[in-house]
Protein backbone atom coordinates (compact mmCIF):
# COMPACT_ATOMS: atom_id res chain seq x y z
CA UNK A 1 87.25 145.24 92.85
CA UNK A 2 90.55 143.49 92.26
CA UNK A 3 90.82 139.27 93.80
CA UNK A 4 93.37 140.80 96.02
CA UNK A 5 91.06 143.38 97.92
CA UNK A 6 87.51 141.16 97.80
CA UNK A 7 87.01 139.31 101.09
CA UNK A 8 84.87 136.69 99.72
CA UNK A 9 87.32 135.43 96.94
CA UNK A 10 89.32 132.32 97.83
CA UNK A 11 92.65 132.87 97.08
CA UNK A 12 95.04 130.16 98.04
CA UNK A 13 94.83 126.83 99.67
CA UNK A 14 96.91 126.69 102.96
CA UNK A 15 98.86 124.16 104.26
CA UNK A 16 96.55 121.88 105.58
CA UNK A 17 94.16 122.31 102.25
CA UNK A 18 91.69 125.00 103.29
CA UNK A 19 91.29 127.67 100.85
CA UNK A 20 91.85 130.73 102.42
CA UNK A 21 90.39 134.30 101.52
CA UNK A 22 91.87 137.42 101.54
CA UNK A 23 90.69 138.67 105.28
CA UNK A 24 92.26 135.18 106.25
CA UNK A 25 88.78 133.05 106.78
CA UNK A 26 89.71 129.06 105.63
CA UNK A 27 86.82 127.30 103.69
CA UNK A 28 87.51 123.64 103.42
CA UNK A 29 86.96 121.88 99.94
CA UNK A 30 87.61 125.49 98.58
CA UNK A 31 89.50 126.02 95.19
CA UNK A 32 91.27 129.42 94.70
CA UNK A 33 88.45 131.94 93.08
CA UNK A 34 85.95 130.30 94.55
CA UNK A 35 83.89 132.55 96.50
CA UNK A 36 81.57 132.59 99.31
CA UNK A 37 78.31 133.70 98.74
CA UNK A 38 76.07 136.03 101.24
CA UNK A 39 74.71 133.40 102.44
CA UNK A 40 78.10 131.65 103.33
CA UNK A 41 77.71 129.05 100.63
CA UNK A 42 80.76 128.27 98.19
CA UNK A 43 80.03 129.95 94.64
CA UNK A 44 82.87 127.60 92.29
CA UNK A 45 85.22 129.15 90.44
CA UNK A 46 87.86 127.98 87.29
CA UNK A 47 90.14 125.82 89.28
CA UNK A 48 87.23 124.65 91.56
CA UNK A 49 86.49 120.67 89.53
CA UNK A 50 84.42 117.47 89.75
CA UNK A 51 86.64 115.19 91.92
CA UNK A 52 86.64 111.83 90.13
CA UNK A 53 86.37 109.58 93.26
CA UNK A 54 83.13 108.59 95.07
CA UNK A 55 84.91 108.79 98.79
CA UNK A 56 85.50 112.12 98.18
CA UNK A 57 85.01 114.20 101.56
CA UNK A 58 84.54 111.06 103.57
CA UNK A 59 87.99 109.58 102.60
CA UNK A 60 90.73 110.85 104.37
CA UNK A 61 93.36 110.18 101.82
CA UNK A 62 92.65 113.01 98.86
CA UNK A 63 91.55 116.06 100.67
CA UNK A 64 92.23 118.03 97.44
CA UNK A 65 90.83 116.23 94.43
CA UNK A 66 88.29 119.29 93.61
CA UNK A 67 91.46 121.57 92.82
CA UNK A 68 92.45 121.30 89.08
CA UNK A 69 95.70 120.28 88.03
CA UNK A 70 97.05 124.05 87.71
CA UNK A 71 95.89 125.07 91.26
CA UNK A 72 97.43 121.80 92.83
CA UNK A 73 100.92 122.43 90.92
CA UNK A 74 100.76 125.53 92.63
CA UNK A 75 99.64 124.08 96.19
CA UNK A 76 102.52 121.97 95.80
CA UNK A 77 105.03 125.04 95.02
CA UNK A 78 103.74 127.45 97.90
CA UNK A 79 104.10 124.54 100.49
CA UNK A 80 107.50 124.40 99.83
CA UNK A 81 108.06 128.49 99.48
CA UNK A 82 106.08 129.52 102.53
CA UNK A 83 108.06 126.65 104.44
CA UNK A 84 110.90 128.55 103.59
CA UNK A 85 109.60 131.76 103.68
CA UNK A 86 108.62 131.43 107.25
CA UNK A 87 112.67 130.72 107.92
CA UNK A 88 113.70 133.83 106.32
CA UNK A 89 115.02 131.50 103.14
CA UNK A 90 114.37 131.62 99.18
CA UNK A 91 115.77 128.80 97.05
CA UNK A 92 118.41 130.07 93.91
CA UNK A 93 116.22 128.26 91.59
CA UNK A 94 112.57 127.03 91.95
CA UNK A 95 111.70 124.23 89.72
CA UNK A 96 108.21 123.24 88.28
CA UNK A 97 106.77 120.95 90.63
CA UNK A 98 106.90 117.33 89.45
CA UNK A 99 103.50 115.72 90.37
CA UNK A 100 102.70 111.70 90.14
CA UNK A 101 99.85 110.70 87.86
CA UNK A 102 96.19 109.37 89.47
CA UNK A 103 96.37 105.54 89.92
CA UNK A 104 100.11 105.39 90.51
CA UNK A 105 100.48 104.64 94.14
CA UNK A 106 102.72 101.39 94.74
CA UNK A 107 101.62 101.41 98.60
CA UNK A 108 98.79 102.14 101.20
CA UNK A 109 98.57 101.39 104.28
CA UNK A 110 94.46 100.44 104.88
CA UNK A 111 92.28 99.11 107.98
CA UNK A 112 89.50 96.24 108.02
CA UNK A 113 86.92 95.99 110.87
CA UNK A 114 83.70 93.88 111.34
CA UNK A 115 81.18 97.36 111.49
CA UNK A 116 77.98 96.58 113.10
CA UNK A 117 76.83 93.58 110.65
CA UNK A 118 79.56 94.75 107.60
CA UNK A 119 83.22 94.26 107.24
CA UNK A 120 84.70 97.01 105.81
CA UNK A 121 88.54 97.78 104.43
CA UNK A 122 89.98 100.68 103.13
CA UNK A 123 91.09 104.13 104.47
CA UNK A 124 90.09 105.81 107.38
CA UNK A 125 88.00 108.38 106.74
CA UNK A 126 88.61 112.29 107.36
CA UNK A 127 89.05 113.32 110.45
CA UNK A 128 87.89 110.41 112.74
CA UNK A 129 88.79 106.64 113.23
CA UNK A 130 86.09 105.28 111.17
CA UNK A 131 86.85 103.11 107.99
CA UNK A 132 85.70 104.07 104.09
CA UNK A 133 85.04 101.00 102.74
CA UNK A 134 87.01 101.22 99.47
CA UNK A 135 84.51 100.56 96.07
CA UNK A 136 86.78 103.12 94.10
CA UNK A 137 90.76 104.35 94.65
CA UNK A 138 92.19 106.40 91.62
CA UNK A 139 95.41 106.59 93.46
CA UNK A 140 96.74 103.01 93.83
CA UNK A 141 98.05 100.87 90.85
CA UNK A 142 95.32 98.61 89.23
CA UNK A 143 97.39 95.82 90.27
CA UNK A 144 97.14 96.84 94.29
CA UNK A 145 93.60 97.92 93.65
CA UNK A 146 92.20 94.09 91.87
CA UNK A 147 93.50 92.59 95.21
CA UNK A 148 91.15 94.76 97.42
CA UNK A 149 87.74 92.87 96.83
CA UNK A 150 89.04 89.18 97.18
CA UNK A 151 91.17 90.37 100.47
CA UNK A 152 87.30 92.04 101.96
CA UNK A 153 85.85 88.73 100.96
CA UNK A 154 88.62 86.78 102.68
CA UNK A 155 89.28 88.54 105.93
CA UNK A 156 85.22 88.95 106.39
CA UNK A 157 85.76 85.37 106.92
CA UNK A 158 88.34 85.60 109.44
CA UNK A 159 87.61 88.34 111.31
CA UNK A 160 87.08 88.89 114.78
CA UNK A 161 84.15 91.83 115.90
CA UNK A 162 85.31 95.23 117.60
CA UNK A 163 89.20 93.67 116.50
CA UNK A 164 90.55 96.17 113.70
CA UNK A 165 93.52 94.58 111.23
CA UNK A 166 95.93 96.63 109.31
CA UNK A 167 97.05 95.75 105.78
CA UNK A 168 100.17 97.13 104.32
CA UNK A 169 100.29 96.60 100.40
CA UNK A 170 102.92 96.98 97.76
CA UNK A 171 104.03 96.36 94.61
CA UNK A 172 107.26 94.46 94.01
CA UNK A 173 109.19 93.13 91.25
CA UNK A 174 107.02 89.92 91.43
CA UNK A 175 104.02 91.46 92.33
CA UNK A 176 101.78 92.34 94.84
CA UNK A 177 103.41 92.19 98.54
CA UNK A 178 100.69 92.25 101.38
CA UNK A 179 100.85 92.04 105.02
CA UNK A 180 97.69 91.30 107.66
CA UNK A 181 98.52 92.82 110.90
CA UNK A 182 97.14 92.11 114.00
CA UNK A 183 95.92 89.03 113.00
CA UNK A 184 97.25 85.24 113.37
CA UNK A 185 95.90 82.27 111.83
CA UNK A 186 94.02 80.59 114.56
CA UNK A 187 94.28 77.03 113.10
CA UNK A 188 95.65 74.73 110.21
CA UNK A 189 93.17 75.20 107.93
CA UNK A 190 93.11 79.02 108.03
CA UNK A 191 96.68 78.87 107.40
CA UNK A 192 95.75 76.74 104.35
CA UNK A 193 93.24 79.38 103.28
CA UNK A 194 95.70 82.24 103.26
CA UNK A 195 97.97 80.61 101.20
CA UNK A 196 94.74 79.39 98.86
CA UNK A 197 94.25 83.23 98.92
CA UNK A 198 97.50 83.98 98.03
CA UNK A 199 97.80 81.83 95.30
CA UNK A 200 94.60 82.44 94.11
CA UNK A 201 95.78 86.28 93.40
CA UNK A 202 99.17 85.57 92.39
CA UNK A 203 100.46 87.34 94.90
CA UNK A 204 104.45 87.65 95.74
CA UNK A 205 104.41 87.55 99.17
CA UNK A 206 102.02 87.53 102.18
CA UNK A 207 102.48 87.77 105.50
CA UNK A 208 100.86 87.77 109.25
CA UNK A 209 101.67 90.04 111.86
CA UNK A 210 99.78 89.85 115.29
CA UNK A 211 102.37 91.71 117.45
CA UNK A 212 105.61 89.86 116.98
CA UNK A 213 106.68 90.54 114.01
CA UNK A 214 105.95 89.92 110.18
CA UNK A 215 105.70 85.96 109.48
CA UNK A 216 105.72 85.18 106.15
CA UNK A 217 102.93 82.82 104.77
CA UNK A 218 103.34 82.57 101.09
CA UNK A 219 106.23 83.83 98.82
CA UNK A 220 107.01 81.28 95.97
CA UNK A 221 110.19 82.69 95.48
CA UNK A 222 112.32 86.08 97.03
CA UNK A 223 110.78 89.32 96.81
CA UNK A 224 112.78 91.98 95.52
CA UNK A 225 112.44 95.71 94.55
CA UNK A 226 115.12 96.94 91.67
CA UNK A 227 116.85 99.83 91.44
CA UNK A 228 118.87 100.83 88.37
CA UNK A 229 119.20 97.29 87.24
CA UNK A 230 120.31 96.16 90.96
CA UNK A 231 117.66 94.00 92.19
CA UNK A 232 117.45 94.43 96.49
CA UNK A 233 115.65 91.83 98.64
CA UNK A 234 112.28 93.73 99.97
CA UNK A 235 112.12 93.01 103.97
CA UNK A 236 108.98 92.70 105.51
CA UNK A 237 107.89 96.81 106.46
CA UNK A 238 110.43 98.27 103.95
CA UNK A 239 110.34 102.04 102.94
CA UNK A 240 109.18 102.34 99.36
CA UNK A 241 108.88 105.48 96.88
CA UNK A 242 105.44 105.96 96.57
CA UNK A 243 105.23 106.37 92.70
CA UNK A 244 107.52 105.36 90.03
CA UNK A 245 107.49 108.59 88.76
CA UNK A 246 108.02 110.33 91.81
CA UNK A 247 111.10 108.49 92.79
CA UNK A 248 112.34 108.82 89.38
CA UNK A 249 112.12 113.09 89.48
CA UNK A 250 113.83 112.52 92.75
CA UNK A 251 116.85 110.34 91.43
CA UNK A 252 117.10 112.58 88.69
CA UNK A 253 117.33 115.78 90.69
CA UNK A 254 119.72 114.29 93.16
CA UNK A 255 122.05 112.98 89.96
CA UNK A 256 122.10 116.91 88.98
CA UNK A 257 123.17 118.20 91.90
CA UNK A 258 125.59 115.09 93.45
CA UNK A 259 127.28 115.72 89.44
CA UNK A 260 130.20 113.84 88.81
CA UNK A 261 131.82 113.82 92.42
CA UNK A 262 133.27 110.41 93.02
CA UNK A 263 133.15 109.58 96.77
CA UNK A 264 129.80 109.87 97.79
CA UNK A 265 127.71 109.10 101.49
CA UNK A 266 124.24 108.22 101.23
CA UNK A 267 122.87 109.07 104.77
CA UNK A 268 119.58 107.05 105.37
CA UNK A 269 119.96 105.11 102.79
CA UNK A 270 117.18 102.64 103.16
CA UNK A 271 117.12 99.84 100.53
CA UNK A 272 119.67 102.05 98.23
CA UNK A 273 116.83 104.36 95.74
CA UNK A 274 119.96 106.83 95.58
CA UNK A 275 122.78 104.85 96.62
CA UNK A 276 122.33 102.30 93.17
CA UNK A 277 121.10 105.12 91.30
CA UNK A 278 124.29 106.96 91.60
CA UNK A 279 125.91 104.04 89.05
CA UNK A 280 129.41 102.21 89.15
CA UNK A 281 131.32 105.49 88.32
CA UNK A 282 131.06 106.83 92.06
CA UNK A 283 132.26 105.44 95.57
CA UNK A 284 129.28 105.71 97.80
CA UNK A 285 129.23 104.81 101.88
CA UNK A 286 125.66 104.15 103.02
CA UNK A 287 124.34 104.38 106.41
CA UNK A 288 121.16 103.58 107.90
CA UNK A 289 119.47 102.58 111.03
CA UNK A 290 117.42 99.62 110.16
CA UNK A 291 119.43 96.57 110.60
CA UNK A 292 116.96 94.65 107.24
CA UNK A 293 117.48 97.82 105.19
CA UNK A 294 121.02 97.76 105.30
CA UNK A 295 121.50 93.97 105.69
CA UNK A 296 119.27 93.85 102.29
CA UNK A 297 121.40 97.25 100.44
CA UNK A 298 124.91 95.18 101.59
CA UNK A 299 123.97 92.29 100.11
CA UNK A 300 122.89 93.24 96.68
CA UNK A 301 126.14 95.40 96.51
CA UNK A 302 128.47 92.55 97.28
CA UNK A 303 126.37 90.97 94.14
CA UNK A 304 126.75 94.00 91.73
CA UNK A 305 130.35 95.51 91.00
CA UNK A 306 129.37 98.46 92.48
CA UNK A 307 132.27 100.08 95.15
CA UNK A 308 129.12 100.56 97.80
CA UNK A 309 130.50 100.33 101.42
CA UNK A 310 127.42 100.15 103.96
CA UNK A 311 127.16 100.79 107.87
CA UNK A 312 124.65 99.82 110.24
CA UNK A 313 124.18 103.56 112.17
CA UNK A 314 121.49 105.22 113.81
CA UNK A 315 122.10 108.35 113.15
CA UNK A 316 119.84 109.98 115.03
CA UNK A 317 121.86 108.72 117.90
CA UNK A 318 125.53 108.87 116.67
CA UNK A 319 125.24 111.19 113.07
CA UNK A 320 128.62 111.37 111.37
CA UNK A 321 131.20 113.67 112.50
CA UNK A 322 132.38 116.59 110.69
CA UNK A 323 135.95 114.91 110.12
CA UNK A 324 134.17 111.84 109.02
CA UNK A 325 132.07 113.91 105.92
CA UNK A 326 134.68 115.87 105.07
CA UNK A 327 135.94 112.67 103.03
CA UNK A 328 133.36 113.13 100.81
CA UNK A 329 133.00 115.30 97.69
CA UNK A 330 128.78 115.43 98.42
CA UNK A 331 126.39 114.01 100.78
CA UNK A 332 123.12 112.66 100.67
CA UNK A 333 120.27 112.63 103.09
CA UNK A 334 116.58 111.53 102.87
CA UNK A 335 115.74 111.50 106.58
CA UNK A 336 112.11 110.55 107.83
CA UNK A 337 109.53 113.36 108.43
CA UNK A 338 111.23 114.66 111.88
CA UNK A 339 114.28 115.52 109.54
CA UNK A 340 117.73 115.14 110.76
CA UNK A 341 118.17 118.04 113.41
CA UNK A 342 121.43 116.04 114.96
CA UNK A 343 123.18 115.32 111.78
CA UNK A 344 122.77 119.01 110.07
CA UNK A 345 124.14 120.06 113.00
CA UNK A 346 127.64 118.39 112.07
CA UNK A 347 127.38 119.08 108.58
CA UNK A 348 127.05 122.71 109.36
CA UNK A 349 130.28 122.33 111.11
CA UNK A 350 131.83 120.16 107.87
CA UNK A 351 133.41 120.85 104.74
CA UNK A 352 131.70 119.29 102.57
CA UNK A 353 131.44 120.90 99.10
CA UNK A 354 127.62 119.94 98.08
CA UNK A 355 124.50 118.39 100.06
CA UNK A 356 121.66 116.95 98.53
CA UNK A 357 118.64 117.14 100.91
CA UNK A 358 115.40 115.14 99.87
CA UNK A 359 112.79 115.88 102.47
CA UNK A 360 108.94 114.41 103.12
CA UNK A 361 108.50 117.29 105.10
CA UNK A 362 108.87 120.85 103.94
CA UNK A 363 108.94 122.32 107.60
CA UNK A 364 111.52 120.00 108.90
CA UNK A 365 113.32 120.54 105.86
CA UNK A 366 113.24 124.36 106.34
CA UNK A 367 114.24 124.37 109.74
CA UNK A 368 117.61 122.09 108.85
CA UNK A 369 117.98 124.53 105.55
CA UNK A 370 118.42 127.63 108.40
CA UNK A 371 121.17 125.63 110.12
CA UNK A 372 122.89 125.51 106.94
CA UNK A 373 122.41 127.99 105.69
CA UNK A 374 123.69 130.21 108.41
CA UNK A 375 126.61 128.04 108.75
CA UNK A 376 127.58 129.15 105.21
CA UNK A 377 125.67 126.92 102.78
CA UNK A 378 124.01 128.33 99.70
CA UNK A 379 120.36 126.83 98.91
CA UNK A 380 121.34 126.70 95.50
CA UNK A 381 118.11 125.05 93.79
CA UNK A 382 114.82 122.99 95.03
CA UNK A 383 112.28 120.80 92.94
CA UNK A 384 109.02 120.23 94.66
CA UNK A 385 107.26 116.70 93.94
CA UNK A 386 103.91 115.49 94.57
CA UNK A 387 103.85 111.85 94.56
CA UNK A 388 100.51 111.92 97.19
CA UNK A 389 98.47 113.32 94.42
CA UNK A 390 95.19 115.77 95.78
CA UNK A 391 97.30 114.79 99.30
CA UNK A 392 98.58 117.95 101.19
CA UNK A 393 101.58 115.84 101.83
CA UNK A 394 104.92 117.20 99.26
CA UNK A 395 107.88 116.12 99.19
CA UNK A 396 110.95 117.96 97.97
CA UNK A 397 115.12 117.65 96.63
CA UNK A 398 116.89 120.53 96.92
CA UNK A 399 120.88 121.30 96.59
CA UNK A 400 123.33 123.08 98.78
CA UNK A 401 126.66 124.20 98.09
CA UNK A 402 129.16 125.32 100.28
CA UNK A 403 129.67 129.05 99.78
């Protein structure tokens, strides 16, 4: 009996990373050829491995660490296809998926309670609102990962019961970039003891939030992120690439398909990832909606010799209009998960010769693709990338032309 026809072989993991067999049952923390046994028990096949981490299962961050690295490629590839696929699209080309390596992750977003008579930080766990209290990550950098233990110690001694915190972390050029929220020094010597803990872990910057808005603590001197030799100052809650690598498949994919066109418009262009990568040979406009993003991407182009013009513009509420992008030779967009349903819907209606589309969300993504697509775009090529390793979450470039 062929894997195709037997009913208790696992044959591909599904969106939300159940393995699914061939009648259609889904058996979480299944690998494909897995198979259920009589007694409904999982029977491990070849791709079915040891996953590395201790949280495993009670972590909600890596649902899919027990899939090898051949099986998760091709998760990564049929969440992008079957995306598409369900919009009646195929992409020209498909590339290889490009997927980040374990303990690569330059940001996480964590929680810290006081649980019962423990204080505990790290993730929340699958599926419910309690917290995994991190002994073991081999996502995050070492250097975000050293920081966790000291920061338990610390904000055990701070913390309030039944009165959760949130802690953003990052890596920047200087180092390690953490932010407390929902918590606020309650006196002079606390504030002494955060920046004590600060420079005790030679961290770059760290911050307080309880409501009102980041206030910085400690940061010895500015924080900045780089990007292709352009250093950009990081505000407080900034959108970061999580992986080197990842960001770096991204740039290059975008490079390919943008080419050598010379006037350029980054659309949600954040910090600038694609607006400095593009180099001193192009004209790029940049637009985006948050007023630090921009005010940080302006100012570091005024400093390089870049021809960078930037724009303040939501453009979820007022996207460009199609005489505005037909000025440029190609367009780029990296919208937020939602996608960019308001601004496809001019470009459909533009000129414009290429689009490069980077998505964080493959069924946004192939919802805008059908709008351009049947307004006379070509999906020319796609390259998935997994920078959430064992995550279901993939991200995506993919190139347009107009046909």
């Amino acid at each position: 009996m062929s894997t195709e026809t037997d009913s208790n072989i696992i044959l591909r993991v599904a969106a939300k990373g159940d393995g699914v067999t061939a009648d259609g049952r889904h058996v979480a923390f299944s690998a494909p050829l897995d198979r259920l046994s009589e007694e409904g028990g999982l029977i491990k096949g070849p791709h079915h491995v040891d996953p590395p981490c201790q949280h495993f299962k009670e972590c909600g961050g890596c649902s899919l660490q027990h899939l090898d690295d051949e099986s998760y490629a091709q998760f990564v590839i049929d969440r992008v296809a079957y995306a598409l696929e369900g919009q009646g699209l195929s992409a020209g080309t498909l590339h290889p998926p490009q997927i980040s390596k374990p303990n690569s992750r330059i940001r996480a977003s964590l929680r810290a309670a006081m649980m019962g008579k423990s204080f505990k930080l790290g993730f929340s766990g699958a599926g419910s609102h309690r917290i995994v209290d991190l002994k073991q990550c081999e996502i995050m950098r070492p250097e975000l990962f050293a920081v966790i233990d000291p920061l338990r110690i610390f904000l055990k001694s701070v913390a309030r019961r039944k009165h959760d915190m949130n802690v953003e972390i990052s890596l920047a050029d200087q180092g390690v970039d953490l932010c407390v929220k929902n918590y606020e020094p309650e006196s002079l010597e606390q504030r002494e003891a955060l920046a004590a803990f600060a420079q005790a872990n030679n961290l770059a910057r760290l911050s307080v939030d309880n409501g009102y808005g980041p206030e910085t603590q400690w940061e010895p001197e500015p924080v900045t992120v780089t990007f292709n030799g352009i250093a950009v100052a990081l505000p407080h809650n900034s959108f970061l690439q999580p992986t080197v690598e990842g960001k770096a498949a991204l740039v290059a994919a975008m490079l390919e398909t943008v080419g050598d066109t010379k006037l350029v418009a980054d659309l949600f262009a954040g910090l600038g990832t694609f607006t400095f990568a593009l180099g001193d040979s192009h004209k790029v406009y940049a637009a985006e909606g948050s007023r630090d993003a921009i005010g940080a991407l302006k100012m570091a182009a005024n400093l390089s010799d870049r021809q960078i013009f930037t724009e303040h513009r939501d453009l979820f509420r007022r996207a460009l209009s199609p005489e505005e992008l037909n000025r440029f030779g190609a367009v780029i967009l990296d919208p937020p998960r939602a996608g960019a349903r308001d601004q496809i819907a001019q470009i459909a209606q533009s000129d414009v010769p290429k689009i490069c589309y980077i998505s964080c969300n493959p069924a946004s993504f192939a919802r805008d693709a059908k709008q351009l697509c049947d307004a006379g775009y070509k999906l020319d090529a796609l390259w998935p990338v997994g920078q959430f390793l064992w995550s279901t979450h993939v991200e995506l470039v993919s190139s347009f032309t107009k046909a």
